[in-house]
Protein backbone atom coordinates (compact mmCIF):
# COMPACT_ATOMS: atom_id res chain seq x y z
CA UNK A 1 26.25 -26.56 28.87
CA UNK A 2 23.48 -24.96 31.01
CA UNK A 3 25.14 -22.01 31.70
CA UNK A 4 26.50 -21.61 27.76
CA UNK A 5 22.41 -21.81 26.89
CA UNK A 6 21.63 -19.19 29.36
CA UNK A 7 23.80 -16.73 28.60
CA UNK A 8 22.95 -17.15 24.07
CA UNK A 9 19.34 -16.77 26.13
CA UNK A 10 20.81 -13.55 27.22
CA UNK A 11 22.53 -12.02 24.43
CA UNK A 12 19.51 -13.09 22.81
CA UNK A 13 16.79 -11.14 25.06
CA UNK A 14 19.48 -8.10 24.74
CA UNK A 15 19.57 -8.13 21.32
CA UNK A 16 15.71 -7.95 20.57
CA UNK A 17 15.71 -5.21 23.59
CA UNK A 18 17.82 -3.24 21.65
CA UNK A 19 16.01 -3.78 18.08
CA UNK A 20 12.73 -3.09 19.89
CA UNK A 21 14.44 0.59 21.16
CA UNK A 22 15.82 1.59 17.96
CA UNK A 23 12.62 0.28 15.96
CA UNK A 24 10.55 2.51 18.72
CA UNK A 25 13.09 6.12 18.21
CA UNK A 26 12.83 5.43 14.21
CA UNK A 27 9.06 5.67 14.66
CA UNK A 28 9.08 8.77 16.62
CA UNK A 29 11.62 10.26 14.84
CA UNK A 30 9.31 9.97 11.67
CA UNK A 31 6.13 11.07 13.26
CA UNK A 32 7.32 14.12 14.70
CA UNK A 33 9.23 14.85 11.58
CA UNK A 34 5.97 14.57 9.88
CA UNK A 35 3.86 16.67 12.27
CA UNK A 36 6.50 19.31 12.18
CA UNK A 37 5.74 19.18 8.63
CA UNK A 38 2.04 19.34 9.01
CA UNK A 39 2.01 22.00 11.97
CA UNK A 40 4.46 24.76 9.68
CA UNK A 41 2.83 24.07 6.09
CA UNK A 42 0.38 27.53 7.02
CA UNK A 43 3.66 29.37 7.50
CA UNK A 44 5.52 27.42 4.37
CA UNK A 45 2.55 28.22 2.24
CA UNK A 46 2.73 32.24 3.28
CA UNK A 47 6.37 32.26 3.16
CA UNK A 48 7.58 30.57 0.57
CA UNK A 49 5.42 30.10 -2.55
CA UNK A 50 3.26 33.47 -2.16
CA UNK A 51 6.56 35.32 -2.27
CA UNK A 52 8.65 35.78 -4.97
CA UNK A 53 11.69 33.74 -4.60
CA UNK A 54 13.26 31.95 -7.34
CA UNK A 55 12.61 28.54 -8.66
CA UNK A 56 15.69 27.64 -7.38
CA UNK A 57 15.05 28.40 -4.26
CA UNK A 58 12.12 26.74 -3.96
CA UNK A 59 13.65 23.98 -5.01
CA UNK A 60 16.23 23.75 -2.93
CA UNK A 61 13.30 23.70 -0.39
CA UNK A 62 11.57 21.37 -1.91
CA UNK A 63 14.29 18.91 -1.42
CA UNK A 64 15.77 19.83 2.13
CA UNK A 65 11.84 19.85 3.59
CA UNK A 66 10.21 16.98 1.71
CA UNK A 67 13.65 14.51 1.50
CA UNK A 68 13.62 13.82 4.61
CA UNK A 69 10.42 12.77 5.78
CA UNK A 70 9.83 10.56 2.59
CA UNK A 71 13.52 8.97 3.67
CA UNK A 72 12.37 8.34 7.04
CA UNK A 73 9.04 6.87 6.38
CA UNK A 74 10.38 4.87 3.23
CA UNK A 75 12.87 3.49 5.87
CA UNK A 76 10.22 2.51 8.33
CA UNK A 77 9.69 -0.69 6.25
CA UNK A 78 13.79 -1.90 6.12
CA UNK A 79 13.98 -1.80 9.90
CA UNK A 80 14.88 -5.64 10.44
CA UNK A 81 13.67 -8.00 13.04
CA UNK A 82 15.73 -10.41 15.65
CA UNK A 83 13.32 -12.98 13.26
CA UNK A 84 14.85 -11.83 9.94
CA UNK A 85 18.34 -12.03 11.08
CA UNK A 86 17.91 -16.08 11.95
């Protein structure tokens, strides 16, 4: 019985190991997404809407720059816990 204890003990510290890891990359992931975002909007601001692309265009940027870090950050908040899945 001891041993069966220890080793749920195990699989249990593993577990929240793991959740703590992926909960850790998620965060960076966003942050860096963001101040990639921050550091180029200078060069986005020259490039993009002073010249005279299409609406389309800019929309399509709109989506593919701005999608992703509202994703990510939105997601932040679902990342479960070991205590949620009890």
């Amino acid at each position: 019985m001891s041993s069966s204890n220890s080793a749920a003990a195990a699989q249990y510290i593993t577990a929240y190991q793991e959740e703590a890891t992926i909960n850790v990359l998620a965060i960076v992931a966003t942050v860096l997404l963001l101040y990639d975002t921050l550091l180029t909007s200078g060069q986005e601001c020259r490039y993009i809407w002073r010249s005279g692309t299409s609406w389309v265009s800019r929309l399509l940027y709109v989506w593919n720059r701005y999608m992703s870090p509202l994703y990510l950050s939105l997601n932040l908040g679902t990342i479960p816990s070991i205590s949620d899945a009890r």
